[in-house]
PDB file of N, CA and C in Angstrom:
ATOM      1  N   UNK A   1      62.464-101.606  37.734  1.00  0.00           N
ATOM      2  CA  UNK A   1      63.580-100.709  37.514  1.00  0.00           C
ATOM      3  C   UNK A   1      63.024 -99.375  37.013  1.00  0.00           C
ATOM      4  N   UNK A   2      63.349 -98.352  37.685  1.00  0.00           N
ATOM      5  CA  UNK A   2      63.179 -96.836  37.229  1.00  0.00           C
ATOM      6  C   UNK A   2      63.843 -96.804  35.481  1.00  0.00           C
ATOM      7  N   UNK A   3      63.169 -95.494  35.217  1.00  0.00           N
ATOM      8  CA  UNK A   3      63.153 -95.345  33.707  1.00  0.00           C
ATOM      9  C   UNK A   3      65.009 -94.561  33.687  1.00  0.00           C
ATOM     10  N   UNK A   4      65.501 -94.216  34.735  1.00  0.00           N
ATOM     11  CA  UNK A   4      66.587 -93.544  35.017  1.00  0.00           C
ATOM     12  C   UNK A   4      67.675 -94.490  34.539  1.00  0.00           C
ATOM     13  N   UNK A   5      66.895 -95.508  36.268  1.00  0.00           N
ATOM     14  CA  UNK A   5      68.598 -96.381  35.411  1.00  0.00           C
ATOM     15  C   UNK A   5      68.549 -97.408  34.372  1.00  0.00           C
ATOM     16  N   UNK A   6      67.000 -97.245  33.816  1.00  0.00           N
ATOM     17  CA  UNK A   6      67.061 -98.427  32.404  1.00  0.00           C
ATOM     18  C   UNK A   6      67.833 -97.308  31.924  1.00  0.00           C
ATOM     19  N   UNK A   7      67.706 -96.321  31.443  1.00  0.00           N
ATOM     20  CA  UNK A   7      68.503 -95.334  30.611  1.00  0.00           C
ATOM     21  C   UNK A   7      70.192 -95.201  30.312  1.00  0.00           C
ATOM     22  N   UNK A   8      70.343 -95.533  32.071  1.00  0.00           N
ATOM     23  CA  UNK A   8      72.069 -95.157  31.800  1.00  0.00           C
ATOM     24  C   UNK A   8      72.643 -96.875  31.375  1.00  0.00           C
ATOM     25  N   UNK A   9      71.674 -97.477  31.727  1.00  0.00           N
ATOM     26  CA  UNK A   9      72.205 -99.082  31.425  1.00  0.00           C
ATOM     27  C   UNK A   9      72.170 -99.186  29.845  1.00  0.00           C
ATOM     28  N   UNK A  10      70.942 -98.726  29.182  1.00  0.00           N
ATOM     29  CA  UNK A  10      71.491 -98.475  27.926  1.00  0.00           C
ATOM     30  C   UNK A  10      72.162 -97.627  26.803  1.00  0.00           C
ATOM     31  N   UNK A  11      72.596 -96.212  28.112  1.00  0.00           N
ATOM     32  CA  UNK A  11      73.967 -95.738  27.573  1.00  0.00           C
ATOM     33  C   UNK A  11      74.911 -96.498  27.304  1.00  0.00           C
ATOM     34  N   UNK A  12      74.777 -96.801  28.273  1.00  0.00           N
ATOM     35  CA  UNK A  12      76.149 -97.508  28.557  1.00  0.00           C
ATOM     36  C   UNK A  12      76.166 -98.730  27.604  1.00  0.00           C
ATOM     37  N   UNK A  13      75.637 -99.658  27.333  1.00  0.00           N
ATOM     38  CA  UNK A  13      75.212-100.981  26.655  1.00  0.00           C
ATOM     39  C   UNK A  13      75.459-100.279  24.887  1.00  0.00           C
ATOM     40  N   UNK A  14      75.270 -99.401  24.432  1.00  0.00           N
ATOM     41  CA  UNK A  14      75.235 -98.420  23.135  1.00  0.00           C
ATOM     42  C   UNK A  14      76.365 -97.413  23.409  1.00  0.00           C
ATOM     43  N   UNK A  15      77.373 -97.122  24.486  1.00  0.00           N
ATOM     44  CA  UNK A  15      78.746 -96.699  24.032  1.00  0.00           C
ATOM     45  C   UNK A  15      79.662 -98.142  24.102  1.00  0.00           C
ATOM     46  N   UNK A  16      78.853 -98.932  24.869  1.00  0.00           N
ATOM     47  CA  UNK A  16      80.611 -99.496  24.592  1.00  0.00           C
ATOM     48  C   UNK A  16      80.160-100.507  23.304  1.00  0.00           C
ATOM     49  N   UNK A  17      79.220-100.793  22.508  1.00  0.00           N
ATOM     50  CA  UNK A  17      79.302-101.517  21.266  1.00  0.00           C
ATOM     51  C   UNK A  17      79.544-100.602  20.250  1.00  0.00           C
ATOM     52  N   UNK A  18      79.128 -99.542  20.574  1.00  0.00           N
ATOM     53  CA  UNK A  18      80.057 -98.442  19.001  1.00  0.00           C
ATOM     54  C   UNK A  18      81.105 -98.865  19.488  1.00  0.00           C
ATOM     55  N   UNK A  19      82.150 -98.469  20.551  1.00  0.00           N
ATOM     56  CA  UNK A  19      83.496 -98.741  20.371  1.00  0.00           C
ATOM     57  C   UNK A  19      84.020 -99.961  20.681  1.00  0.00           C
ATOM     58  N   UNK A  20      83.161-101.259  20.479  1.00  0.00           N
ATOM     59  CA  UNK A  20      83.766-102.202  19.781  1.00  0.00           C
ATOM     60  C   UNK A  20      83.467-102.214  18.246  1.00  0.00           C
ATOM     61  N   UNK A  21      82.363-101.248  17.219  1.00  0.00           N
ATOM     62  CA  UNK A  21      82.431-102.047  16.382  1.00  0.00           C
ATOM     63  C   UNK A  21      83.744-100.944  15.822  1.00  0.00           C
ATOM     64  N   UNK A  22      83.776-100.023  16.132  1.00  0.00           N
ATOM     65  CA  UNK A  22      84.804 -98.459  15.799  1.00  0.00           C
ATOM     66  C   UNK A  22      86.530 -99.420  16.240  1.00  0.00           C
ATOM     67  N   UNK A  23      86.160-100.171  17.104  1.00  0.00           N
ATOM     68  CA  UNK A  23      87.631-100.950  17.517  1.00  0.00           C
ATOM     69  C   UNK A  23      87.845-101.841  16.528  1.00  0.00           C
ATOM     70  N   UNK A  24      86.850-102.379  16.119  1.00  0.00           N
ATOM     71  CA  UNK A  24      86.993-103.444  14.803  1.00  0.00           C
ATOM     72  C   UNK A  24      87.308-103.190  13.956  1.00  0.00           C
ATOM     73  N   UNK A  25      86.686-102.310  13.544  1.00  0.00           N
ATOM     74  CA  UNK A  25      86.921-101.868  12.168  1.00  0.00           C
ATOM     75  C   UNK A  25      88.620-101.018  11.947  1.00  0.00           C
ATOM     76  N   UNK A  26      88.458-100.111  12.900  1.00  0.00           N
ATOM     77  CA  UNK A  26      89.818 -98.899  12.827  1.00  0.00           C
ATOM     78  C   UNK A  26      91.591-100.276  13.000  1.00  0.00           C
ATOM     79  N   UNK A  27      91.297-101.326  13.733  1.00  0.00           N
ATOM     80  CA  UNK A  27      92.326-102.053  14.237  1.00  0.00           C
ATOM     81  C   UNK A  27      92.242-103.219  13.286  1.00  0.00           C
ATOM     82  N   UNK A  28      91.489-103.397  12.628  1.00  0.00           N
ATOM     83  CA  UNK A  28      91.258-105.064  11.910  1.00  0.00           C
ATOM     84  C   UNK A  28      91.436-105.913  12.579  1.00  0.00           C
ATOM     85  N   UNK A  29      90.364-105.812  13.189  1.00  0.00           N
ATOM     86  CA  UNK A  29      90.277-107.138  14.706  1.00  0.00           C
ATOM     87  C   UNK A  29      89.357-107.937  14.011  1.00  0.00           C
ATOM     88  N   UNK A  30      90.235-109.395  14.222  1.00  0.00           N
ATOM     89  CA  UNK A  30      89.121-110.408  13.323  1.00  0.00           C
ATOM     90  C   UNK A  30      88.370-110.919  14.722  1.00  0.00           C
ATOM     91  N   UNK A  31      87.165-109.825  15.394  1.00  0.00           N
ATOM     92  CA  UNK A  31      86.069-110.319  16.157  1.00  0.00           C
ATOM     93  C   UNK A  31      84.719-109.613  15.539  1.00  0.00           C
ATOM     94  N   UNK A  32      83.750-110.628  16.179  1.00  0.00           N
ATOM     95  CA  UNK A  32      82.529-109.790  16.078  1.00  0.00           C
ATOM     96  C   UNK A  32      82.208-108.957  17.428  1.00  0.00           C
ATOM     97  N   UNK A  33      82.055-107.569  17.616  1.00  0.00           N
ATOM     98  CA  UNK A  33      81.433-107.102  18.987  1.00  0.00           C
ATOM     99  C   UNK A  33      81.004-108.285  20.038  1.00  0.00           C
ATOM    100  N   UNK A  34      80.287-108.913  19.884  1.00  0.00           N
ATOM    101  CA  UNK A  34      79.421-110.182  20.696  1.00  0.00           C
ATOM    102  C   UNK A  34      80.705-110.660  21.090  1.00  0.00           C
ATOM    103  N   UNK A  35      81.666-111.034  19.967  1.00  0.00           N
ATOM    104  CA  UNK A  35      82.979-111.954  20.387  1.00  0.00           C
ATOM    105  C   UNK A  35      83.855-111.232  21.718  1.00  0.00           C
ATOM    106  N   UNK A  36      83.618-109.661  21.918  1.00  0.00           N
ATOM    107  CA  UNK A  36      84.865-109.113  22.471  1.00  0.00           C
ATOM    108  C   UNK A  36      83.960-109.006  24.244  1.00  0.00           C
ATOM    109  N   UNK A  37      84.553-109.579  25.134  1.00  0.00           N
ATOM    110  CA  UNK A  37      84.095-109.065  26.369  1.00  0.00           C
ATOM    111  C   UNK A  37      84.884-107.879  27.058  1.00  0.00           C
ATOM    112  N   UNK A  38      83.731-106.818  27.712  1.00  0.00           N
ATOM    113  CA  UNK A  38      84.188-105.583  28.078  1.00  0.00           C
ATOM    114  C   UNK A  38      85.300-105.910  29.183  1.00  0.00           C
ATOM    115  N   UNK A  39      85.917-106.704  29.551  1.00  0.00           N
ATOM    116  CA  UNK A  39      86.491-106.534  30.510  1.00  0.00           C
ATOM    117  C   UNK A  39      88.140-107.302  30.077  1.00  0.00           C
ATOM    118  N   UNK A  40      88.250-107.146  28.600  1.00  0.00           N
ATOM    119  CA  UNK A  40      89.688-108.229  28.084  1.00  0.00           C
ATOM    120  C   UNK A  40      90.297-107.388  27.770  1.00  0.00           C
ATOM    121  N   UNK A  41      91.467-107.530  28.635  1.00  0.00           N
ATOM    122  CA  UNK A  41      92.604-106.293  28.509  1.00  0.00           C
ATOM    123  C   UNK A  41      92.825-106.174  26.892  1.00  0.00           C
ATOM    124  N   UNK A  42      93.278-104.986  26.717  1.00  0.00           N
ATOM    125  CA  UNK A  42      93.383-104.260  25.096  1.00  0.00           C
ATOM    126  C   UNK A  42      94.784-104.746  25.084  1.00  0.00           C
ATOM    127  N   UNK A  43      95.610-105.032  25.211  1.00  0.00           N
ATOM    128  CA  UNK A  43      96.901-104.777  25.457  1.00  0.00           C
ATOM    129  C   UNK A  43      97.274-106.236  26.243  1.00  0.00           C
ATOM    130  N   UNK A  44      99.046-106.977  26.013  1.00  0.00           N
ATOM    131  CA  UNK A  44      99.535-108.044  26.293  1.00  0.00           C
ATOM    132  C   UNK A  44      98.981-109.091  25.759  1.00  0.00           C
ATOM    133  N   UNK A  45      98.081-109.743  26.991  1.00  0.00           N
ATOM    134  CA  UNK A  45      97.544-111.304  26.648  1.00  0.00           C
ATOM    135  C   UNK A  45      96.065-110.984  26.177  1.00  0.00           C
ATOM    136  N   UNK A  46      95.605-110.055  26.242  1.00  0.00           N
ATOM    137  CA  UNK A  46      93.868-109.602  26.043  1.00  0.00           C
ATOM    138  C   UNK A  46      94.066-109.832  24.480  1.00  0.00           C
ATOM    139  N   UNK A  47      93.687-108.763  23.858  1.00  0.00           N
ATOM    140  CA  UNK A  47      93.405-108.326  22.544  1.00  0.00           C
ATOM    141  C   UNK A  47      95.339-108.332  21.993  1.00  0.00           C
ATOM    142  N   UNK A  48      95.628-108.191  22.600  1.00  0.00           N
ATOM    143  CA  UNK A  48      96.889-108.041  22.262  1.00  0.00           C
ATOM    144  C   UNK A  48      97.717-106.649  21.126  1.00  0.00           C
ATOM    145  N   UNK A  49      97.045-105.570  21.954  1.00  0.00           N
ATOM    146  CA  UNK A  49      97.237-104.595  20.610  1.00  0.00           C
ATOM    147  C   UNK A  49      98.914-104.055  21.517  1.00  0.00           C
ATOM    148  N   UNK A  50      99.508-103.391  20.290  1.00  0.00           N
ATOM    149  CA  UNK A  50     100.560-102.736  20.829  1.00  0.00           C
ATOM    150  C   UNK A  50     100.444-100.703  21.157  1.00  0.00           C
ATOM    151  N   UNK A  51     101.976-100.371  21.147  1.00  0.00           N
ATOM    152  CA  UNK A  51     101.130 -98.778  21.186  1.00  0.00           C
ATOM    153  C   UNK A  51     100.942 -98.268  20.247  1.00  0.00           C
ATOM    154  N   UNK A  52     100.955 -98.503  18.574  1.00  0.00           N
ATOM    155  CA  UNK A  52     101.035 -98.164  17.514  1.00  0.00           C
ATOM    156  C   UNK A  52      99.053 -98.204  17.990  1.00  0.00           C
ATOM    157  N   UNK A  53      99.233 -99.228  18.304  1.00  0.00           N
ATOM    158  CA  UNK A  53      97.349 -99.354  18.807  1.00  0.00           C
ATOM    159  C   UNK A  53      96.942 -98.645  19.236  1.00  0.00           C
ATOM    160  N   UNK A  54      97.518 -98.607  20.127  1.00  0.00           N
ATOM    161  CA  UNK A  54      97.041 -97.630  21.245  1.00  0.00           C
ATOM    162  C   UNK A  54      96.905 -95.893  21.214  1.00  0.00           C
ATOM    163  N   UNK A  55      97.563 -95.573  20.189  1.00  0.00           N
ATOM    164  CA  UNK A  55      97.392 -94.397  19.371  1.00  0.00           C
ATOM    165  C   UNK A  55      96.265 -94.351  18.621  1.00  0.00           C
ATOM    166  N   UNK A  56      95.721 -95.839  17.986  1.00  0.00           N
ATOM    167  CA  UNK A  56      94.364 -95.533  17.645  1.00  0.00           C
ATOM    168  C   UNK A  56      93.178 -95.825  18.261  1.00  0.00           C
ATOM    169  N   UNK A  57      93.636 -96.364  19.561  1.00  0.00           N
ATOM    170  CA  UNK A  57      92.279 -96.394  20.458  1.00  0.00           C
ATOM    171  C   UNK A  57      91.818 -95.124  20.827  1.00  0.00           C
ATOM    172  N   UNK A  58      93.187 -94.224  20.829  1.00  0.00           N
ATOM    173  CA  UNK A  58      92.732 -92.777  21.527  1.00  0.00           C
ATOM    174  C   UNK A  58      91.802 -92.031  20.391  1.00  0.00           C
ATOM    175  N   UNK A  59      92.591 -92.307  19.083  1.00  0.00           N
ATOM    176  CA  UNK A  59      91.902 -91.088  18.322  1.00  0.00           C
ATOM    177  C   UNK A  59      90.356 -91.663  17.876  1.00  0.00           C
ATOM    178  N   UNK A  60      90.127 -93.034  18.021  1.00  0.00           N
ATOM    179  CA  UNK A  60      89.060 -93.300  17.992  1.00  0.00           C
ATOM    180  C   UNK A  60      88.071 -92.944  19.240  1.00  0.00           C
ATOM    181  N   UNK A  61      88.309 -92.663  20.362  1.00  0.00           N
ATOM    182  CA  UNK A  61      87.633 -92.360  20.949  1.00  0.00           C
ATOM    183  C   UNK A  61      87.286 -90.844  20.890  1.00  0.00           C
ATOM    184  N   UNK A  62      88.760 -90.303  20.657  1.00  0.00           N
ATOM    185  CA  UNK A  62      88.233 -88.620  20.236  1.00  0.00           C
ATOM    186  C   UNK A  62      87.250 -88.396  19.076  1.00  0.00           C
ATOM    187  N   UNK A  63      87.427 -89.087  18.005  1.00  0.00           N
ATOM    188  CA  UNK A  63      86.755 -88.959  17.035  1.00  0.00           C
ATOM    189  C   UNK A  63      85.148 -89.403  17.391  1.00  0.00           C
ATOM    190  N   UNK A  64      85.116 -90.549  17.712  1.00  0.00           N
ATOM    191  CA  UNK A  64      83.850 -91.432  17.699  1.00  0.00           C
ATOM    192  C   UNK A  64      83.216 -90.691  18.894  1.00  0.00           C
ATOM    193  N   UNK A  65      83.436 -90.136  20.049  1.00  0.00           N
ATOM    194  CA  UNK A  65      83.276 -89.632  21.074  1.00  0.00           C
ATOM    195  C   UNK A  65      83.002 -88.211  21.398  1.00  0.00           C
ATOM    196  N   UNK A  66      84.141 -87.409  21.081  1.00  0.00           N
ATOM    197  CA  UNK A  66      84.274 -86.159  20.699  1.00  0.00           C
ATOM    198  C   UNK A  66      84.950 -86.040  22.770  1.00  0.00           C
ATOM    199  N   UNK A  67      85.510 -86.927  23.285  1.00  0.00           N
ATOM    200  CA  UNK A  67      86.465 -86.721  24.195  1.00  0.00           C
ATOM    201  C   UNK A  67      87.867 -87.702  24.448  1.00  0.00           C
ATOM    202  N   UNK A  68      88.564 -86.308  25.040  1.00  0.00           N
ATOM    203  CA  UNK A  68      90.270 -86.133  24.686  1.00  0.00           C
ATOM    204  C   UNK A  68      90.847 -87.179  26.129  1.00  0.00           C
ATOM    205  N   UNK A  69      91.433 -87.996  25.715  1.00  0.00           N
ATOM    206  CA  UNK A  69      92.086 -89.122  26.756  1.00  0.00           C
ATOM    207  C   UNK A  69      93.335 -87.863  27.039  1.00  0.00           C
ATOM    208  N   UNK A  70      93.539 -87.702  28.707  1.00  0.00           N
ATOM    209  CA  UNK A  70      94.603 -87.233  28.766  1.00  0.00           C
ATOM    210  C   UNK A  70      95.817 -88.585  28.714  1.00  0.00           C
ATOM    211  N   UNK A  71      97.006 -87.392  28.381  1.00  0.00           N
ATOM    212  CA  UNK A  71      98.463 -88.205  28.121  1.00  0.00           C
ATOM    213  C   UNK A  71      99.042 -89.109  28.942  1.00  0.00           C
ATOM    214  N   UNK A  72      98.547 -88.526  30.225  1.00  0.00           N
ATOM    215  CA  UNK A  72      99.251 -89.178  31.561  1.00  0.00           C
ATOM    216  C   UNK A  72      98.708 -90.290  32.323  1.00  0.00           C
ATOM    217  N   UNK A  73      97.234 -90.235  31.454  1.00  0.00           N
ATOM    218  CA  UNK A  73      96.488 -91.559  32.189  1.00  0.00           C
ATOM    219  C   UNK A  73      96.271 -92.732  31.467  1.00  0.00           C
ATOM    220  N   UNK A  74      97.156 -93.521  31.331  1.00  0.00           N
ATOM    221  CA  UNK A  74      97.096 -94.961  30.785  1.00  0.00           C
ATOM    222  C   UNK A  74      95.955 -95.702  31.430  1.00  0.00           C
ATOM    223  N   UNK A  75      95.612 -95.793  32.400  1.00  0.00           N
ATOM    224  CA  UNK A  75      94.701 -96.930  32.959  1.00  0.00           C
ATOM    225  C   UNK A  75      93.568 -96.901  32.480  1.00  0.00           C
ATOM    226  N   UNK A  76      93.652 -96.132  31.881  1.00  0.00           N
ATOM    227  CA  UNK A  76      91.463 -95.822  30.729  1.00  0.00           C
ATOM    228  C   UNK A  76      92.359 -96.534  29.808  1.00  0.00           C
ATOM    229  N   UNK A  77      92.954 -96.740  29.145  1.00  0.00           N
ATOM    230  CA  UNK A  77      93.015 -97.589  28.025  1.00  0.00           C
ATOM    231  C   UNK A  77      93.593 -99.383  28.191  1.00  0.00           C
ATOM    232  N   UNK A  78      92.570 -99.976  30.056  1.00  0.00           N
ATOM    233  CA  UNK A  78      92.984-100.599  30.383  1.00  0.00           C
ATOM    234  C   UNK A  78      92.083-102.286  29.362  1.00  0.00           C
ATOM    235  N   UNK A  79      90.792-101.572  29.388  1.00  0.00           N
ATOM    236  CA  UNK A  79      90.145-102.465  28.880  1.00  0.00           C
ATOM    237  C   UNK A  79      88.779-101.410  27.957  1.00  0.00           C
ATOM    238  N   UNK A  80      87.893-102.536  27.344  1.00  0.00           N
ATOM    239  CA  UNK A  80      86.558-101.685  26.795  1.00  0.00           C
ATOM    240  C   UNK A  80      85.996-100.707  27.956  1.00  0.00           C
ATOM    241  N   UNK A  81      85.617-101.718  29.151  1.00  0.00           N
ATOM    242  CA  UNK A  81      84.856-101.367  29.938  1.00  0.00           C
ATOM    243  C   UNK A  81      85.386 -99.912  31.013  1.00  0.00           C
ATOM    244  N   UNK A  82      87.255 -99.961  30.833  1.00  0.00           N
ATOM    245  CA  UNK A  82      87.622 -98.368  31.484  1.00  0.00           C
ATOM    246  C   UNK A  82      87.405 -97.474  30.594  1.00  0.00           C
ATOM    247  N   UNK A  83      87.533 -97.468  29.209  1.00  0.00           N
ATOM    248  CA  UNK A  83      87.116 -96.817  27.950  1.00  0.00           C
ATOM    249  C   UNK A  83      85.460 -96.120  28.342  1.00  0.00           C
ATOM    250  N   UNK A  84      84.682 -97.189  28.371  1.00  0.00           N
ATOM    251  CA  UNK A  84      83.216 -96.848  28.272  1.00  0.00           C
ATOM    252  C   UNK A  84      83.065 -96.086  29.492  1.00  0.00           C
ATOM    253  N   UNK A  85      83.427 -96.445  30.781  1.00  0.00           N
ATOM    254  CA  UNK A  85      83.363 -95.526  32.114  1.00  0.00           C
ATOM    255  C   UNK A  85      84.166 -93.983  31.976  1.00  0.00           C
ATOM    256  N   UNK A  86      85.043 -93.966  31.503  1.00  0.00           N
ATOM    257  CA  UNK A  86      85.584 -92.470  31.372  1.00  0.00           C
ATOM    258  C   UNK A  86      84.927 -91.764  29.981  1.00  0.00           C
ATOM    259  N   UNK A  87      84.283 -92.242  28.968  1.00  0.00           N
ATOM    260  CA  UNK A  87      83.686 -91.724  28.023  1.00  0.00           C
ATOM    261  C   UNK A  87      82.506 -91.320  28.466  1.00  0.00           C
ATOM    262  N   UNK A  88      81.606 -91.953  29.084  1.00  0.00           N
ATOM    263  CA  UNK A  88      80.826 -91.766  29.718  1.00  0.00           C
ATOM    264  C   UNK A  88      80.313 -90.617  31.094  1.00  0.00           C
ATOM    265  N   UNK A  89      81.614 -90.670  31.481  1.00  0.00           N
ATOM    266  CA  UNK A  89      81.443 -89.870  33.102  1.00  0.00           C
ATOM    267  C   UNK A  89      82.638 -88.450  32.439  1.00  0.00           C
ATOM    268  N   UNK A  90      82.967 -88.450  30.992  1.00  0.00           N
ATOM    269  CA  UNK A  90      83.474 -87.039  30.260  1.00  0.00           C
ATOM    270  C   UNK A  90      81.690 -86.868  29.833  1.00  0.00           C
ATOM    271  N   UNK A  91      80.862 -87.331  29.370  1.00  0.00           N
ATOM    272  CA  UNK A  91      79.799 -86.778  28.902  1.00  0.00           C
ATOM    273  C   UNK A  91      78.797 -86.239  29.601  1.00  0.00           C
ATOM    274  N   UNK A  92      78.856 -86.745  30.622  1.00  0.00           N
ATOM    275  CA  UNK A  92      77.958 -86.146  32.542  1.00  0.00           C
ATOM    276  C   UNK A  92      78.802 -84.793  32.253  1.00  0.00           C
ATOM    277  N   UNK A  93      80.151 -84.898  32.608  1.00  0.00           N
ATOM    278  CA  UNK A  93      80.331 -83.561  33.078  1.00  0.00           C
ATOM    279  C   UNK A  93      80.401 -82.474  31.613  1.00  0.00           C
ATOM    280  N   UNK A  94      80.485 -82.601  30.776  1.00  0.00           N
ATOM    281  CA  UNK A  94      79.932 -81.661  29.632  1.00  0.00           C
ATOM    282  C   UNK A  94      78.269 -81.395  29.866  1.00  0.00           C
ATOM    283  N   UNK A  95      77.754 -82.452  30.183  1.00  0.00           N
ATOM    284  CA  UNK A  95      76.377 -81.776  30.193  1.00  0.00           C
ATOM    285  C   UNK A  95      76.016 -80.785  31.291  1.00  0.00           C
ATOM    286  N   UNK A  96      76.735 -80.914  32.671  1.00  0.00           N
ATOM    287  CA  UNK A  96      76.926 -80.181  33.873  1.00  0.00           C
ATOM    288  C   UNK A  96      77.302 -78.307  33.459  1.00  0.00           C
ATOM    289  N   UNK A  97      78.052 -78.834  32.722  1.00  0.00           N
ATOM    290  CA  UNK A  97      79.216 -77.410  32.619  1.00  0.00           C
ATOM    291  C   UNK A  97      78.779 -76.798  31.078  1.00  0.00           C
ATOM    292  N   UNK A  98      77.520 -77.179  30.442  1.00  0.00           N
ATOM    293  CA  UNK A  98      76.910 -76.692  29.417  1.00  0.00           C
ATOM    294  C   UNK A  98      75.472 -75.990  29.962  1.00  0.00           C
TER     295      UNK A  98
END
């Protein structure tokens, strides 16, 4: 494996466990990171958060992140793993446009 994509594999592997442990902590989720798989819906039968939640998934990602979930797009706050892909592909294009 190129040194490229070991790299983005452990972007990626190191954003989405900050924002499980930033999900843990901010929500009082009785999991450990290890416990939460990236792909369990946040919301209904997954994690089961409501939108009181869901208000703090956003500002945790603004905060922890330093990028802004638009209003109109619910489907990033479908699971960890749409979280980590749009946090991620907001930080490509800041580095583009810097």
């Amino acid at each position: 494996m190129d040194s490229a994509m070991q790299e983005k594999i452990n972007n990626r592997a190191e954003v989405i466990n900050s924002m499980k442990e930033e999900l843990i902590k901010r929500l009082n989720l009785p999991y450990k990171p290890e416990d939460m798989h990236e792909d369990i819906s946040l919301f209904g039968a997954g994690l089961g958060l409501d939108s009181l939640d869901a208000l703090e998934v956003v500002l945790c990602v603004e905060h922890c992140f330093g990028i802004k979930i638009p209003e109109n797009n619910i489907s990033i706050l479908r699971s960890i793993n749409t979280l980590a892909d749009y946090v991620i592909e907001q930080k490509e294009r800041m580095k583009v446009t810097v």
